[in-house]
PDB file of N, CA and C in Angstrom:
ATOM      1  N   UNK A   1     109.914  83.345  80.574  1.00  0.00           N
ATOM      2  CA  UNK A   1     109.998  82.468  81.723  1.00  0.00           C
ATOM      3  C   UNK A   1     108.588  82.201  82.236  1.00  0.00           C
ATOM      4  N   UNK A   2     108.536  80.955  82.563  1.00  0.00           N
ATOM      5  CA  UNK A   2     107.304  80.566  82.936  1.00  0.00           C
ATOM      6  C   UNK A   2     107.207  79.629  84.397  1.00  0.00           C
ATOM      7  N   UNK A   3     106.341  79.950  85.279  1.00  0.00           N
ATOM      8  CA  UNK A   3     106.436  78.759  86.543  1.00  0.00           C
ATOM      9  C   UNK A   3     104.695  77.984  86.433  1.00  0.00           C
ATOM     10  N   UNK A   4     104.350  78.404  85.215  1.00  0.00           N
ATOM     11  CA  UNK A   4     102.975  77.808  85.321  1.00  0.00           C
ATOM     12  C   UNK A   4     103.273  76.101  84.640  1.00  0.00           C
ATOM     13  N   UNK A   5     102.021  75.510  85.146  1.00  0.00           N
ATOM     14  CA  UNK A   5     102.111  73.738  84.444  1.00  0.00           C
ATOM     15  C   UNK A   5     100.518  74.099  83.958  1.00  0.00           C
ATOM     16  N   UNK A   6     100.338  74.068  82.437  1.00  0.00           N
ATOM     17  CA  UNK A   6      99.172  73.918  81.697  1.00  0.00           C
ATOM     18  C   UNK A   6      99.635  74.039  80.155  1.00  0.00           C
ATOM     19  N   UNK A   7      98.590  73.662  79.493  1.00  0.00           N
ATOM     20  CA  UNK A   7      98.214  73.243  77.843  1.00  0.00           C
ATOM     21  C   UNK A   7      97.971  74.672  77.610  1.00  0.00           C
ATOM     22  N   UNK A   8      97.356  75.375  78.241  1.00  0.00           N
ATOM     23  CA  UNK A   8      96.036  76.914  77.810  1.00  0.00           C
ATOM     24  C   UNK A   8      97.512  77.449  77.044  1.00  0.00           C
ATOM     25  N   UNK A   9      97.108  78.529  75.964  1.00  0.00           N
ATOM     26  CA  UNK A   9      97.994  79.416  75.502  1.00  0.00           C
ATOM     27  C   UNK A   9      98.577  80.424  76.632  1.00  0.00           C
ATOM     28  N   UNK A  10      99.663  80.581  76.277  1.00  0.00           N
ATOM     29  CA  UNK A  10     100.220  81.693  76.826  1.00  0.00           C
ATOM     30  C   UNK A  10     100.338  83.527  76.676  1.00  0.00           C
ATOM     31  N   UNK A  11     100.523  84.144  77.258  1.00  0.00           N
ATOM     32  CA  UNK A  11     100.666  85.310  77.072  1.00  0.00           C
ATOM     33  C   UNK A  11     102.033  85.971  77.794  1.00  0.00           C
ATOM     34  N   UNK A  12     102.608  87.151  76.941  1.00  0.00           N
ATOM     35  CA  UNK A  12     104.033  87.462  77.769  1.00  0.00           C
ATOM     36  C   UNK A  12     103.165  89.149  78.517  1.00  0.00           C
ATOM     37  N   UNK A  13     103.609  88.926  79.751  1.00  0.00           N
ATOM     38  CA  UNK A  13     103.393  89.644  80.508  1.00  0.00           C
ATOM     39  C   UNK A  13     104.341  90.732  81.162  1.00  0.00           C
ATOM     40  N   UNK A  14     104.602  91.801  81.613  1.00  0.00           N
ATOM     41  CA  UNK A  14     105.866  92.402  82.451  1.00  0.00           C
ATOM     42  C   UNK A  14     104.586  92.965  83.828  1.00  0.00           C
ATOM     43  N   UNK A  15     105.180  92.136  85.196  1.00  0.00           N
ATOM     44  CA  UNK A  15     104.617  92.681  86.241  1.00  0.00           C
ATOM     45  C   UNK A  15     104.811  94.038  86.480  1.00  0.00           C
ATOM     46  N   UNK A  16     103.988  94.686  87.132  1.00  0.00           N
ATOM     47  CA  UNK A  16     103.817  96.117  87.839  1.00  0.00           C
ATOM     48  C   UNK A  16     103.657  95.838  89.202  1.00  0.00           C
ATOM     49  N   UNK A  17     103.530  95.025  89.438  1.00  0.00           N
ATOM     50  CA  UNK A  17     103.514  94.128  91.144  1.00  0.00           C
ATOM     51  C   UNK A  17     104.107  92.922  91.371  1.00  0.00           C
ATOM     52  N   UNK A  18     103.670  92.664  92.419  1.00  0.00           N
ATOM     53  CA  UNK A  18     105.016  91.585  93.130  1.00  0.00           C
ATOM     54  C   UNK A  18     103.361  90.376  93.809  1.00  0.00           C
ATOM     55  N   UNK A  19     103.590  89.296  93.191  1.00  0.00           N
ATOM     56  CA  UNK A  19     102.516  88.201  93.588  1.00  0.00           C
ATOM     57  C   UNK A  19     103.426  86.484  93.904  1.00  0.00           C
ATOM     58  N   UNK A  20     102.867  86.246  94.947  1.00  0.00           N
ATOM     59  CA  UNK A  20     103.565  85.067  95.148  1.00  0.00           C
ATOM     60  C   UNK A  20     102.196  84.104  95.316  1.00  0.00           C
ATOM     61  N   UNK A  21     102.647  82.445  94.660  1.00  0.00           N
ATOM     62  CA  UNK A  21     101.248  81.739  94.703  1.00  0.00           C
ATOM     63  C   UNK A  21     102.024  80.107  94.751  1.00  0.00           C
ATOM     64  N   UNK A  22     101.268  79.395  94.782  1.00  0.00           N
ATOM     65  CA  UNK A  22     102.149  77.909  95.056  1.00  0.00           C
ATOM     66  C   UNK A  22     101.877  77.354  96.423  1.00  0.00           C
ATOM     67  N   UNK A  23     102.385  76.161  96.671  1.00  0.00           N
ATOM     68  CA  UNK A  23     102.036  75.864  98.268  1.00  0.00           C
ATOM     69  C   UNK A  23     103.436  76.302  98.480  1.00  0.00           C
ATOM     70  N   UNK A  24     103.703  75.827  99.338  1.00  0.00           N
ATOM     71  CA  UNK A  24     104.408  76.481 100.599  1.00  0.00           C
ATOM     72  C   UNK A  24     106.034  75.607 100.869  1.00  0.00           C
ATOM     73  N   UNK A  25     107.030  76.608 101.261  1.00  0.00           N
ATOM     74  CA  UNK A  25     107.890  75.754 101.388  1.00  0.00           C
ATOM     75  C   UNK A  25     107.823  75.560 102.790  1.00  0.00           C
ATOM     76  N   UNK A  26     109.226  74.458 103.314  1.00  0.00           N
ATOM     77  CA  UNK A  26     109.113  73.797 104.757  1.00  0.00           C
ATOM     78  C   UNK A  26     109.177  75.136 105.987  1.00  0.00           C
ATOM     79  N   UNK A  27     109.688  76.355 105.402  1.00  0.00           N
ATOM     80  CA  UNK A  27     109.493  77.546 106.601  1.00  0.00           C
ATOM     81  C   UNK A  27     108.510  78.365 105.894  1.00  0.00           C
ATOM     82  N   UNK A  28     107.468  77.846 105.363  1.00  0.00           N
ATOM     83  CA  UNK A  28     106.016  78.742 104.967  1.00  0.00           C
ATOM     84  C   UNK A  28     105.521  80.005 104.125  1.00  0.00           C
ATOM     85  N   UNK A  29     107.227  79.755 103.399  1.00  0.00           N
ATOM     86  CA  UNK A  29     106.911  80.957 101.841  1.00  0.00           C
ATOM     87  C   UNK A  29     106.262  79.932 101.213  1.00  0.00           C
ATOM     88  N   UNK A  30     105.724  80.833 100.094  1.00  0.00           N
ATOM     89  CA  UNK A  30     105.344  80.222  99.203  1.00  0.00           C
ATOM     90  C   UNK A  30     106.458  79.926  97.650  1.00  0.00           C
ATOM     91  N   UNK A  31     106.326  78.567  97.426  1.00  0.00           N
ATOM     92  CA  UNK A  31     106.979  78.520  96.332  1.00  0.00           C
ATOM     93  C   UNK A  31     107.401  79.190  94.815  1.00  0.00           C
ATOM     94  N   UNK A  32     106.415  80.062  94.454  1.00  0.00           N
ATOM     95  CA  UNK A  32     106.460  80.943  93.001  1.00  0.00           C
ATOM     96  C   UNK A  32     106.316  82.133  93.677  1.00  0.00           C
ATOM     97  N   UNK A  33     106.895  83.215  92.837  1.00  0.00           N
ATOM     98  CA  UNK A  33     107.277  84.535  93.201  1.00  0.00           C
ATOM     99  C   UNK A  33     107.292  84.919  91.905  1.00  0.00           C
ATOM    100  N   UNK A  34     106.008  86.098  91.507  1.00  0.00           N
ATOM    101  CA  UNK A  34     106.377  86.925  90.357  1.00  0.00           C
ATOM    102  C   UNK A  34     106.482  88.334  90.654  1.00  0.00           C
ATOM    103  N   UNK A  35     108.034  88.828  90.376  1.00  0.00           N
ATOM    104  CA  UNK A  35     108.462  90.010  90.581  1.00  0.00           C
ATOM    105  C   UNK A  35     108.160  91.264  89.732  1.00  0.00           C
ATOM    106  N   UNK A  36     107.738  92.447  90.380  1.00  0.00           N
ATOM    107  CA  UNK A  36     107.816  93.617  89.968  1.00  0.00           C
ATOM    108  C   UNK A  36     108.953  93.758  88.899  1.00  0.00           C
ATOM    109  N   UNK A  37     108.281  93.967  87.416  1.00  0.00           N
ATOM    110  CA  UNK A  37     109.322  94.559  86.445  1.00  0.00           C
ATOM    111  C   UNK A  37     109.864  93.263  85.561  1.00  0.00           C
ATOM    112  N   UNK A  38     109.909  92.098  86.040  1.00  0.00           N
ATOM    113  CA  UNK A  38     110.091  91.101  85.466  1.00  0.00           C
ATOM    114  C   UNK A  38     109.231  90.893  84.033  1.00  0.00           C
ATOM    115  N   UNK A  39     109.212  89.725  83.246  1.00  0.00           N
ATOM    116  CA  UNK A  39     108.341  89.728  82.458  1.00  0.00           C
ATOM    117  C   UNK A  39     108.450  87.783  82.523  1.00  0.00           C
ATOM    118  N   UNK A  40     106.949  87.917  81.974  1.00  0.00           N
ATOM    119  CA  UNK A  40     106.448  85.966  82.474  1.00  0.00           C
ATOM    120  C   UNK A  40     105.970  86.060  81.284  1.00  0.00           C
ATOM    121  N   UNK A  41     105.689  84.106  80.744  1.00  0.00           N
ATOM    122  CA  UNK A  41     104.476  83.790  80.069  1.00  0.00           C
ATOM    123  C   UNK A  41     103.698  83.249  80.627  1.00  0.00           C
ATOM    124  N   UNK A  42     102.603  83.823  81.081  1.00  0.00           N
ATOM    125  CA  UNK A  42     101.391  83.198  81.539  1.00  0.00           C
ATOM    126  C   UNK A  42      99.863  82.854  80.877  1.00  0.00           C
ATOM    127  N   UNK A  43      99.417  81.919  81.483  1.00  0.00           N
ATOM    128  CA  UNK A  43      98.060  81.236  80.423  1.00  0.00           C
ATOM    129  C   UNK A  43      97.172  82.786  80.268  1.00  0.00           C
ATOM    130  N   UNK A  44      96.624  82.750  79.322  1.00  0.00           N
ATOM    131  CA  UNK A  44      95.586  83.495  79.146  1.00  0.00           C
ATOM    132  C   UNK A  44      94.739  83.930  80.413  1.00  0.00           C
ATOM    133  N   UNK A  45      93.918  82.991  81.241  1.00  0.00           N
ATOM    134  CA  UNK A  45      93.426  83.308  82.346  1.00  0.00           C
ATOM    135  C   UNK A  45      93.762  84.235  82.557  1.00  0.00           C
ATOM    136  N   UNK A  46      94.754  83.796  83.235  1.00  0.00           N
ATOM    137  CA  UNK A  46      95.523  84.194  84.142  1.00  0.00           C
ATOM    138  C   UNK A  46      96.134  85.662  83.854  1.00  0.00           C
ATOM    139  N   UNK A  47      96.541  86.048  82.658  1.00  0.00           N
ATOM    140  CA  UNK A  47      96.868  87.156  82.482  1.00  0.00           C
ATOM    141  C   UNK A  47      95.361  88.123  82.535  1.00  0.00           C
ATOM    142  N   UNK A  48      94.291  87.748  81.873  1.00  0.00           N
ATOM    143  CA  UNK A  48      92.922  88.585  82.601  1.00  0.00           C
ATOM    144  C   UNK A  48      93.170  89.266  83.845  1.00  0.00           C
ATOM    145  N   UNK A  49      93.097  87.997  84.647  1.00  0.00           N
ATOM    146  CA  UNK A  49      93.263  88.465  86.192  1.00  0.00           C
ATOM    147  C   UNK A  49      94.309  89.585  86.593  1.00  0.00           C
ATOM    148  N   UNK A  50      95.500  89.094  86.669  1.00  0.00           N
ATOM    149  CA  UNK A  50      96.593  89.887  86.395  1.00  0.00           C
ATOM    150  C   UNK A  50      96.293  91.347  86.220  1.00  0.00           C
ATOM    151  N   UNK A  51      96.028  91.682  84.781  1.00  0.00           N
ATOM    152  CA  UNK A  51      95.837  92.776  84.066  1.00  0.00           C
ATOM    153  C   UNK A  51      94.982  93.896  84.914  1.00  0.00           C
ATOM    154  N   UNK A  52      93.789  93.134  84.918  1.00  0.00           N
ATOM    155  CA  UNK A  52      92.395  93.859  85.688  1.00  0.00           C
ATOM    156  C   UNK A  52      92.691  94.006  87.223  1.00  0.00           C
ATOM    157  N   UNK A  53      93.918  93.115  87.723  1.00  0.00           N
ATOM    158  CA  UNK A  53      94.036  93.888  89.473  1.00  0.00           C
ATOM    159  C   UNK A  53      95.182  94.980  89.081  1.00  0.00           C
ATOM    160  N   UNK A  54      95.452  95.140  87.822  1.00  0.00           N
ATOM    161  CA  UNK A  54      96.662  95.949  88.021  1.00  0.00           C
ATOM    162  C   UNK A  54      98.086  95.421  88.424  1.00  0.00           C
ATOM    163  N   UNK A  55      98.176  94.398  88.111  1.00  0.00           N
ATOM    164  CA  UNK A  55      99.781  93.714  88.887  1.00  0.00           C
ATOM    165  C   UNK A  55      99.876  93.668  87.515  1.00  0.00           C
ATOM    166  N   UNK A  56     100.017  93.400  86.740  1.00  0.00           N
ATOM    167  CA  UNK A  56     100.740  93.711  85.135  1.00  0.00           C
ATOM    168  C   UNK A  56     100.216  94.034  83.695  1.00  0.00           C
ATOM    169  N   UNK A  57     101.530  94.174  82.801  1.00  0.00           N
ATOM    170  CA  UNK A  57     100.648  94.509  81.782  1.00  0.00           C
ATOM    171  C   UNK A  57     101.110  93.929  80.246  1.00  0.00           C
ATOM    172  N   UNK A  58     100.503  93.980  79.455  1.00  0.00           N
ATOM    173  CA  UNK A  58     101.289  92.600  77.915  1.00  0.00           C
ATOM    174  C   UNK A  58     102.225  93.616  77.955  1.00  0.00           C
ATOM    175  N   UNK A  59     103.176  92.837  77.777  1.00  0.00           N
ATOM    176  CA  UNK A  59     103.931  93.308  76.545  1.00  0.00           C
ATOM    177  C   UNK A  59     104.110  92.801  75.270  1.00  0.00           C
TER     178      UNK A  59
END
């Protein structure tokens, strides 16, 4: 599962943390929510980042 919009390769990820990013809905959550324990494909970047704060890890 993926909520990203890009070309970059992907990577499958399983969170160890809980990150929410996106603008905002009309009562001021934010739109994307990646849950603890879940597993995503996310761009390469992005999984760097990820990895190195500790919010997830490849699987």
């Amino acid at each position: 599962m993926t909520f990203f919009n890009t070309d970059e390769p992907t990577v499958r990820i399983r969170m160890t943390g809980f990150m929410s990013y996106g603008p905002l809905n009309a009562d001021g959550t934010l739109t994307r929510v990646l849950l603890n324990g879940e597993t995503y494909d996310v761009p390469q970047s992005e999984t760097d980042w990820l990895i190195g704060s500790d919010l997830a890890e490849r699987v």
